[in-house]
N, C-alpha and C. Protein backbone atom coordinates (compact mmCIF):
# COMPACT_ATOMS: atom_id res chain seq x y z
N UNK A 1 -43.68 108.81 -16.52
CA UNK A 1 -42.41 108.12 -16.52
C UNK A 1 -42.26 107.39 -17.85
N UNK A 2 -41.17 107.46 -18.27
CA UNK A 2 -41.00 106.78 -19.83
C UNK A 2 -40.03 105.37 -19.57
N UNK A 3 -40.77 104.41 -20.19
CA UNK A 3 -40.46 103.18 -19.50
C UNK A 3 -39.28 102.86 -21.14
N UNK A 4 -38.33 102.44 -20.87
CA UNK A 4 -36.87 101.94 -21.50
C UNK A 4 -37.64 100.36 -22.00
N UNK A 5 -36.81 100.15 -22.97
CA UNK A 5 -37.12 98.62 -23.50
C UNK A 5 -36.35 97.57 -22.69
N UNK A 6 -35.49 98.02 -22.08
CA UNK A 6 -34.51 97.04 -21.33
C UNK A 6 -35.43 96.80 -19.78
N UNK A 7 -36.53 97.82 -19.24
CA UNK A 7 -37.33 97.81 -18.53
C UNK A 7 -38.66 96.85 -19.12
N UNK A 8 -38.72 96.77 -19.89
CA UNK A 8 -40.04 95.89 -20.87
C UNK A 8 -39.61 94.88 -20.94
N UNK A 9 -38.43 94.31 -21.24
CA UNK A 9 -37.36 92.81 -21.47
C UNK A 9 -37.58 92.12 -20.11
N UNK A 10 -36.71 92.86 -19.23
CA UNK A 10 -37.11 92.83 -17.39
C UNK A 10 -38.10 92.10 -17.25
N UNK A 11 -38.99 92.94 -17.36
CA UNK A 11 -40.20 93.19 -17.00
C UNK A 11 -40.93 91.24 -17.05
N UNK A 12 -40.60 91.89 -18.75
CA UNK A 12 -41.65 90.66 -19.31
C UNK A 12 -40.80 88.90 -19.18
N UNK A 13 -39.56 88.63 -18.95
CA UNK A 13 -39.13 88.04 -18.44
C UNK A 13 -39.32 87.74 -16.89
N UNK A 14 -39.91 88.07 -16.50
CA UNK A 14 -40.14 88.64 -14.74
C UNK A 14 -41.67 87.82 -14.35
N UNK A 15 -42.27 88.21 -15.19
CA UNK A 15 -43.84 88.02 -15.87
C UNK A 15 -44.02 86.36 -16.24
N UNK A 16 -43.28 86.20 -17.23
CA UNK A 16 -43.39 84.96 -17.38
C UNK A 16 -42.93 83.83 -16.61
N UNK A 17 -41.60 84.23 -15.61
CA UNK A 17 -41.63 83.17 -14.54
C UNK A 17 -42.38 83.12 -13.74
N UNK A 18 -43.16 84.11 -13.03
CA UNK A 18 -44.06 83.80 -11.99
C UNK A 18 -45.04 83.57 -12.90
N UNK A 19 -45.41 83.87 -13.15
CA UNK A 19 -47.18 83.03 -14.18
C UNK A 19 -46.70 81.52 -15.04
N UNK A 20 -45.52 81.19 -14.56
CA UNK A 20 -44.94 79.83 -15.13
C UNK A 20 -45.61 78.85 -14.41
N UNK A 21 -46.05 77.65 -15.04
CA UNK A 21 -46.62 76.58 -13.81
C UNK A 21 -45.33 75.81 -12.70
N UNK A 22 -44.40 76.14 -13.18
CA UNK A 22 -43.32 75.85 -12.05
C UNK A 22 -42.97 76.92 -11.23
N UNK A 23 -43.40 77.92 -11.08
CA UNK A 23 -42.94 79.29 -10.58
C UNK A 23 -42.94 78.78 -8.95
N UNK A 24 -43.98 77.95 -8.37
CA UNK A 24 -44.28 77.92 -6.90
C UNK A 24 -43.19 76.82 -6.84
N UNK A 25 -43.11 75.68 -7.03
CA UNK A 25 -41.85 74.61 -6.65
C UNK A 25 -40.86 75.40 -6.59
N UNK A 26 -39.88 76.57 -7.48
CA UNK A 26 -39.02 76.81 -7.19
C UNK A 26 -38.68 77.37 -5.66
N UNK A 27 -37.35 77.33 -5.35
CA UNK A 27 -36.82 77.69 -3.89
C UNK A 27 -35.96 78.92 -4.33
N UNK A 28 -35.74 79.63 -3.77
CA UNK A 28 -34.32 81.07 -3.64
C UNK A 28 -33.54 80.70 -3.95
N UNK A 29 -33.12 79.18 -3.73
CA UNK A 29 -31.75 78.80 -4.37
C UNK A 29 -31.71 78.77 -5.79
N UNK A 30 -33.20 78.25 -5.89
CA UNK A 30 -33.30 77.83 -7.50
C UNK A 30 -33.28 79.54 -8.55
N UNK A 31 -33.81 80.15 -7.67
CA UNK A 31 -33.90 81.34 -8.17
C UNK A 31 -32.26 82.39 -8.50
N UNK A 32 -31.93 82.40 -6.90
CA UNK A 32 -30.50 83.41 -7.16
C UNK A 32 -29.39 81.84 -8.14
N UNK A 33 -30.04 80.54 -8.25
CA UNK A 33 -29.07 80.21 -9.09
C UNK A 33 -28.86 80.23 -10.72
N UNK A 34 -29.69 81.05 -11.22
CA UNK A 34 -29.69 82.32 -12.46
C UNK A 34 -28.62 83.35 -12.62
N UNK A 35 -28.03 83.70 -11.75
CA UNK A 35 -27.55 84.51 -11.94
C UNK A 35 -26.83 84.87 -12.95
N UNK A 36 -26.09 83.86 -13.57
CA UNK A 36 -25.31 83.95 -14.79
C UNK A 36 -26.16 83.91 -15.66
N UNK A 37 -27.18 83.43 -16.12
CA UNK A 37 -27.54 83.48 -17.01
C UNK A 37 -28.97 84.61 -16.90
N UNK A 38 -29.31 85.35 -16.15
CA UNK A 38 -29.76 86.49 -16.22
C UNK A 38 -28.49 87.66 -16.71
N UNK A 39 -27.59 87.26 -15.97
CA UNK A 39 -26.57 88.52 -16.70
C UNK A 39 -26.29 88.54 -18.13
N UNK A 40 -26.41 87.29 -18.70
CA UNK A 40 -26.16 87.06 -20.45
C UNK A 40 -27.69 87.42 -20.77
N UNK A 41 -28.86 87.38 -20.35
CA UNK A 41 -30.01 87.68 -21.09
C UNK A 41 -29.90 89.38 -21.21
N UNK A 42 -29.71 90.02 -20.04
CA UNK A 42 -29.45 91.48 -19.93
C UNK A 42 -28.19 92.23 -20.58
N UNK A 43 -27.36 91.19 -20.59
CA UNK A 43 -26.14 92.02 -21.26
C UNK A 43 -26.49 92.32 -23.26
N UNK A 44 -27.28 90.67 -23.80
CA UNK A 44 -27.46 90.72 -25.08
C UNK A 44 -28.55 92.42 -25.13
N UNK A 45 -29.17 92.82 -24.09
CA UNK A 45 -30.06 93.63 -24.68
C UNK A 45 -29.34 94.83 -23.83
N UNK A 46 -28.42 95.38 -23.80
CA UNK A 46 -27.63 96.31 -23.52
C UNK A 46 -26.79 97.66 -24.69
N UNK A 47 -27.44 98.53 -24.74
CA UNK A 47 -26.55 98.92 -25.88
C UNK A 47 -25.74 100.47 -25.06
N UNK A 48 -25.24 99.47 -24.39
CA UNK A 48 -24.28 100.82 -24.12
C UNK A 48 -22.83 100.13 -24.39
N UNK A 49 -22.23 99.49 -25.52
CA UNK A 49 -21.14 98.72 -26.00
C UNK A 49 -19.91 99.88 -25.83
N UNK A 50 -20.50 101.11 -25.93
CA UNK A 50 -19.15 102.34 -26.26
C UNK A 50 -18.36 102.33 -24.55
N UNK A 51 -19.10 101.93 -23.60
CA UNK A 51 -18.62 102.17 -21.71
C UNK A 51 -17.40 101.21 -22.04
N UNK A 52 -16.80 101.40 -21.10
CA UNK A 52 -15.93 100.32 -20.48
C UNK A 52 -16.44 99.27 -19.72
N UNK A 53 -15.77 97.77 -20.22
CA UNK A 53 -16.31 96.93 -19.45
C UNK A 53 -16.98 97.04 -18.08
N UNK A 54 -15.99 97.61 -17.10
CA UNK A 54 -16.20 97.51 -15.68
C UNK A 54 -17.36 98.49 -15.42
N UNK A 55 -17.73 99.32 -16.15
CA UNK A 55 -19.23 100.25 -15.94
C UNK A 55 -20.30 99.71 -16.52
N UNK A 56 -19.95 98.67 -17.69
CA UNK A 56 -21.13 97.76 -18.20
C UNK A 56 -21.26 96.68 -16.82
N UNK A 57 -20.52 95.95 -16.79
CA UNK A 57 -20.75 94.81 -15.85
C UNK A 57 -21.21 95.20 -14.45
N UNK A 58 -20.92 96.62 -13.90
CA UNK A 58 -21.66 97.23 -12.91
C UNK A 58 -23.44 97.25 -12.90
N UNK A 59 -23.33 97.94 -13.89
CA UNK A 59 -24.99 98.15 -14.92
C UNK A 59 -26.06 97.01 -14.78
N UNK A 60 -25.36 95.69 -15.87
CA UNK A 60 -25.48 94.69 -15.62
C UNK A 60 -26.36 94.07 -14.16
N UNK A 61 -24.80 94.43 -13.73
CA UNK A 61 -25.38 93.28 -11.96
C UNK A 61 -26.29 94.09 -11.37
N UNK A 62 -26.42 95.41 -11.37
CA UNK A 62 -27.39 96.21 -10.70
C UNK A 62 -28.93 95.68 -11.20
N UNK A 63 -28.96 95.56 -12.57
CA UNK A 63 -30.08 95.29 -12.70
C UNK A 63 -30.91 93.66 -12.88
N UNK A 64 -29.43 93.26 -12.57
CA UNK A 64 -29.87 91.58 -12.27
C UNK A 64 -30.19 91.18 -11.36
N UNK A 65 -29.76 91.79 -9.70
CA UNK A 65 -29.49 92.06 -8.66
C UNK A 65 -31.33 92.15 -8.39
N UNK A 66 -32.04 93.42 -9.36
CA UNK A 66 -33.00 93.97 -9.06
C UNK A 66 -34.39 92.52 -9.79
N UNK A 67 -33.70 92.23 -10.61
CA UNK A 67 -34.72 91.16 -11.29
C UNK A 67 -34.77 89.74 -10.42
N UNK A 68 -33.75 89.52 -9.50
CA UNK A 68 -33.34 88.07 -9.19
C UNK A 68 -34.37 88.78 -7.50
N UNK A 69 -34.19 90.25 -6.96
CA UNK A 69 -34.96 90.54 -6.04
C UNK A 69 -36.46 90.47 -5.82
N UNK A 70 -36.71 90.98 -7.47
CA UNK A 70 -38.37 90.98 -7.48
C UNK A 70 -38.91 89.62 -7.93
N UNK A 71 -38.31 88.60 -8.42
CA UNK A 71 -38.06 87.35 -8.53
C UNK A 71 -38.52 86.72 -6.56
N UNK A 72 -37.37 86.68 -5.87
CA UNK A 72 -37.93 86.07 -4.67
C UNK A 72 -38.88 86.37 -4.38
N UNK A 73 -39.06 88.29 -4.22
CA UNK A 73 -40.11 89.14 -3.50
C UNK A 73 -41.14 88.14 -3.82
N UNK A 74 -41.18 87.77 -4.99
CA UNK A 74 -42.63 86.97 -5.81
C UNK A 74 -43.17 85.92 -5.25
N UNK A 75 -41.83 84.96 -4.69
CA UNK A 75 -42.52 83.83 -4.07
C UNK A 75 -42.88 83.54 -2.79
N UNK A 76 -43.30 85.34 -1.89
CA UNK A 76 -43.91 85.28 -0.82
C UNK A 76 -44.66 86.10 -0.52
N UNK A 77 -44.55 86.96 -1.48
CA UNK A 77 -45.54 88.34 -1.18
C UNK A 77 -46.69 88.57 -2.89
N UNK A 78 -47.88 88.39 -2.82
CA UNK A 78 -48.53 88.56 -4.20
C UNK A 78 -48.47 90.16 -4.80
N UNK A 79 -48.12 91.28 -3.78
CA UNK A 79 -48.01 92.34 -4.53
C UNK A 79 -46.83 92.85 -5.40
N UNK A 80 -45.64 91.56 -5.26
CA UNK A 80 -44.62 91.56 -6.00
C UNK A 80 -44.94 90.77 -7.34
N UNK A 81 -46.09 90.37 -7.87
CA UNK A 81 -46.68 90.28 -9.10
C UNK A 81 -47.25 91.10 -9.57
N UNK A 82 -47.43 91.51 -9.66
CA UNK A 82 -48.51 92.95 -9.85
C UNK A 82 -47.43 93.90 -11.05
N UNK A 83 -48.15 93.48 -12.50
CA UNK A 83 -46.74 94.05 -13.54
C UNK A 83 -46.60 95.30 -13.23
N UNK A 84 -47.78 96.17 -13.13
CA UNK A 84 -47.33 97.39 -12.90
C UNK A 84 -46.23 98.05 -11.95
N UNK A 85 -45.89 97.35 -10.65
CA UNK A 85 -45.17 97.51 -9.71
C UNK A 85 -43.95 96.90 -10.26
N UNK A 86 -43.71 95.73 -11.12
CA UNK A 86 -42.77 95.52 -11.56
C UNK A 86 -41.80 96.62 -12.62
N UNK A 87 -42.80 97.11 -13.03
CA UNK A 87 -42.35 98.07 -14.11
C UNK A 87 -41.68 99.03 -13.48
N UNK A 88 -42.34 99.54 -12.60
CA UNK A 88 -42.35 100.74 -12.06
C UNK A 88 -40.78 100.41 -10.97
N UNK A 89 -40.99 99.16 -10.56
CA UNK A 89 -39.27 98.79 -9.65
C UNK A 89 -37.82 98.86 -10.94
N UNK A 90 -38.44 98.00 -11.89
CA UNK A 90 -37.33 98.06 -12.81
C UNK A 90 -36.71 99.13 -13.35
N UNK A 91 -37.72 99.90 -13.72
CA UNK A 91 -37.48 101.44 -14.68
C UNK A 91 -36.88 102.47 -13.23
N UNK A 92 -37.26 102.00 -12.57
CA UNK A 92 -36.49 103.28 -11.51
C UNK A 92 -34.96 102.92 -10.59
N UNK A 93 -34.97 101.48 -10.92
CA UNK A 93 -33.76 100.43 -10.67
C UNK A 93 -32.51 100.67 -12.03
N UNK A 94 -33.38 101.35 -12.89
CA UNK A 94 -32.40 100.89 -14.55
C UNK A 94 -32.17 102.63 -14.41
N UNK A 95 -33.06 103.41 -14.03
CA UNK A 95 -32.66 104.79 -14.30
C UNK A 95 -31.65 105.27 -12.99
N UNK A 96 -31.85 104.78 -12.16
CA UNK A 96 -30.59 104.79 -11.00
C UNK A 96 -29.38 104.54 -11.31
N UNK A 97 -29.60 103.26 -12.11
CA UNK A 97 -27.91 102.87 -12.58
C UNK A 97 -27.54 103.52 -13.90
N UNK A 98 -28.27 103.91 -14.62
CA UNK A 98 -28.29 104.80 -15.76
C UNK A 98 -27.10 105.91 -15.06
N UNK A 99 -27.65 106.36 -14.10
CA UNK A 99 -27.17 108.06 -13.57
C UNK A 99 -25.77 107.38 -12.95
N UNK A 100 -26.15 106.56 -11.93
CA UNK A 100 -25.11 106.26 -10.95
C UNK A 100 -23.42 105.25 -11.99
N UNK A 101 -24.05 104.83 -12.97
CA UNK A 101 -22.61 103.78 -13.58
C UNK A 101 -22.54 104.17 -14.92
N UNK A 102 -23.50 104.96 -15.33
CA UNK A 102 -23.04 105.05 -16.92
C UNK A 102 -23.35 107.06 -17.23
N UNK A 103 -23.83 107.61 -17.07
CA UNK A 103 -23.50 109.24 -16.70
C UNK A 103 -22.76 109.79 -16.46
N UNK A 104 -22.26 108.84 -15.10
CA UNK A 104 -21.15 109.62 -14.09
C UNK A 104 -19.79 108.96 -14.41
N UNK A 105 -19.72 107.79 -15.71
CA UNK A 105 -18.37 107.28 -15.84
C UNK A 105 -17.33 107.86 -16.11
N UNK A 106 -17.70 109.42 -16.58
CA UNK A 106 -16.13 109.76 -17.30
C UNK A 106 -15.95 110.68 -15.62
N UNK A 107 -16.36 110.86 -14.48
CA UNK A 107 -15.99 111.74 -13.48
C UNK A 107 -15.07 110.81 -13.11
């Protein structure tokens, strides 16, 4: 599997909150209340500028959606740390929306 840099960004953003010494105090609230500003970290490393907004911002939330998921998964289950599994959720989360919002935009 060939892992994307926007899967490595993910990733390693992903990485560093749970291995953060605040990672356990946070709550789900504290977590899904990122949301905006996971979408501006993911959008700066986006280079699909040529789509139309509404297939970028699809893109986007799909894969914020997937980071803010493996994010909770984290603060109850330890095999949702595990980078490799992270990688492996992201890159197959980013190649889904690859096919599904930015492939299939001109159909």
């Amino acid at each position: 599997m060939q892992i994307s840099s926007l899967t490595v960004h993910c990733a390693s953003l992903c990485l560093d909150v749970i291995n953060g010494e605040s990672f356990e105090k946070l709550t789900m609230a504290d977590i899904q209340s990122w949301q905006d500003e996971l979408y501006s970290y993911i959008e700066n490393r986006v280079e699909i500028l040529k789509f139309i907004n509404d297939t970028q911002r699809l893109f986007i939330n799909s894969v914020r959606d997937e980071v803010l998921m493996i994010l909770m998964l984290s603060k109850e289950n330890l095999f949702a740390r595990e980078p490799y599994w992270i990688l492996d959720k992201l890159q197959r989360k980013i190649a889904l929306s690859t096919y599904l919002y930015i492939n299939n935009s001109c159909l």
